[in-house]
Protein backbone atom coordinates (compact mmCIF):
# COMPACT_ATOMS: atom_id res chain seq x y z
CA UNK A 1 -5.99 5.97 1.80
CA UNK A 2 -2.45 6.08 3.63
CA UNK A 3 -0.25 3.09 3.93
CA UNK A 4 2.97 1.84 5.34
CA UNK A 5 4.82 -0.17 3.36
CA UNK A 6 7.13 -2.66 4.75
CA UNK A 7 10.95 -2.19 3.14
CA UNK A 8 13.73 -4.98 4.41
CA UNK A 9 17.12 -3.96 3.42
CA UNK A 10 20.67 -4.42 4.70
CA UNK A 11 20.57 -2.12 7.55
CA UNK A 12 17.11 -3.67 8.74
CA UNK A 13 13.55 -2.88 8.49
CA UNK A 14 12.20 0.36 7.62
CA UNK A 15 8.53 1.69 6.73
CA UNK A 16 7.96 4.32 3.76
CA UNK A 17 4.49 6.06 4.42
CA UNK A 18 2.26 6.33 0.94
CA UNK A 19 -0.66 8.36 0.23
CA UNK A 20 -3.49 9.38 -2.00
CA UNK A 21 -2.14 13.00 -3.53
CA UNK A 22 -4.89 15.62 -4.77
CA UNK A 23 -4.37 13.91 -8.68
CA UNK A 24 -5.06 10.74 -7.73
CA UNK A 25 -1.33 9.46 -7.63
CA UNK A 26 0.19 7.20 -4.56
CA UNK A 27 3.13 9.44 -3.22
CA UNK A 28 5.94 8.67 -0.71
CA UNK A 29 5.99 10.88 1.84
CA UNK A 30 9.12 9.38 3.49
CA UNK A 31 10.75 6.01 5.05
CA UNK A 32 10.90 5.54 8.72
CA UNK A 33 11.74 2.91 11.22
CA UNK A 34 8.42 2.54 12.94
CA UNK A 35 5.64 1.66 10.74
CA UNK A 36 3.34 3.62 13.69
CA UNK A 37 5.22 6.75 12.16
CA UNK A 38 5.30 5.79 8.51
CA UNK A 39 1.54 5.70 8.91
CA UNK A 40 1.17 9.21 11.11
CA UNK A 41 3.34 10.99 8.82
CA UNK A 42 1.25 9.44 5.49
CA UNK A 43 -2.06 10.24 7.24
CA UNK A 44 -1.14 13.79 7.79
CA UNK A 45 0.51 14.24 4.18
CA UNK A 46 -2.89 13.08 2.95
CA UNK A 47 -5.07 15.00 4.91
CA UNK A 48 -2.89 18.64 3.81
CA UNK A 49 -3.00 17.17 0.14
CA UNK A 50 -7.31 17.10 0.72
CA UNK A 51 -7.42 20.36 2.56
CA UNK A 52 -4.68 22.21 0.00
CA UNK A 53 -6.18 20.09 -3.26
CA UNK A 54 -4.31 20.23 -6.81
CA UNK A 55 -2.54 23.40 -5.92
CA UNK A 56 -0.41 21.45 -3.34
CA UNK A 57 0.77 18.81 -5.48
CA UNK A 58 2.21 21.82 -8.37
CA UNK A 59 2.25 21.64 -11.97
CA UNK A 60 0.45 19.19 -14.58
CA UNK A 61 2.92 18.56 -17.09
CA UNK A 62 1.13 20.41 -19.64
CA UNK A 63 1.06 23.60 -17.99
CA UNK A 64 4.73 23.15 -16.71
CA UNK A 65 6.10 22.33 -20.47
CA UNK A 66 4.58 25.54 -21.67
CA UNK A 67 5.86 28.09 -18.55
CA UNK A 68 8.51 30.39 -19.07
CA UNK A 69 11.86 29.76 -17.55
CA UNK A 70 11.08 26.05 -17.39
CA UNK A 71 14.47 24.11 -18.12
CA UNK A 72 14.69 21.95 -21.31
CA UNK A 73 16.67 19.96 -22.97
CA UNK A 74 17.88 20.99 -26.36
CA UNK A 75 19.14 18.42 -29.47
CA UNK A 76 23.15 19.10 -28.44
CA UNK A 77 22.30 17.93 -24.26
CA UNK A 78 22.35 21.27 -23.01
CA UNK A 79 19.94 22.84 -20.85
CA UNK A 80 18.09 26.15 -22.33
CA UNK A 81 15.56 27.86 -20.66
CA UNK A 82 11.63 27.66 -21.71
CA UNK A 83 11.60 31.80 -22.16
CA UNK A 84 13.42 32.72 -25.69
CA UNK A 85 15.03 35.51 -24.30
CA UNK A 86 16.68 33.45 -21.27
CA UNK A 87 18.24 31.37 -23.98
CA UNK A 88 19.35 34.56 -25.81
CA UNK A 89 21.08 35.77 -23.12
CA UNK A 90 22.79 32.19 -22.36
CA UNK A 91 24.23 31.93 -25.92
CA UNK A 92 21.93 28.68 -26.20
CA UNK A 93 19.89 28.34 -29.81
């Protein structure tokens, strides 16, 4: 079910829409002044994530640890690609 959430901060008062997400995870789907549009914007994201289901919301992390190409961090802190021939050709081991 879509939300706004009140948010008071320095500059004033601003909304963030929140909504249900295909997995079953609250999602932001943006701050706003007006809580009318927090709410419009939240409805809508929800409805798309119904009508488009888990394709829409990407990735579990499963699948994405295990996809070539996918960035990870190796023991040093550098980056190396998930495909062993990407990190061949960066010099990375």
């Amino acid at each position: 079910m879509a939300y706004a959430e009140r948010r008071e901060r320095n500059k004033g008062v601003r909304y963030r829409g929140m909504y249900k997400a295909a997995d079953g995870r609250y999602r932001s789907a943006g701050t706003f002044s007006t809580e009318e549009r927090a709410l419009a914007v939240a409805s809508e994201a929800e409805r798309h994530a119904l009508v488009a289901g888990p394709a829409a919301g990407g990735l579990d992390p499963a699948t994405r640890a295990t996809r070539p190409g996918t960035p990870k961090a190796t023991a040093k802190g550098k980056v190396a690609l998930g495909h062993p021939s990407d990190s061949a050709r960066s010099g990375l081991k």
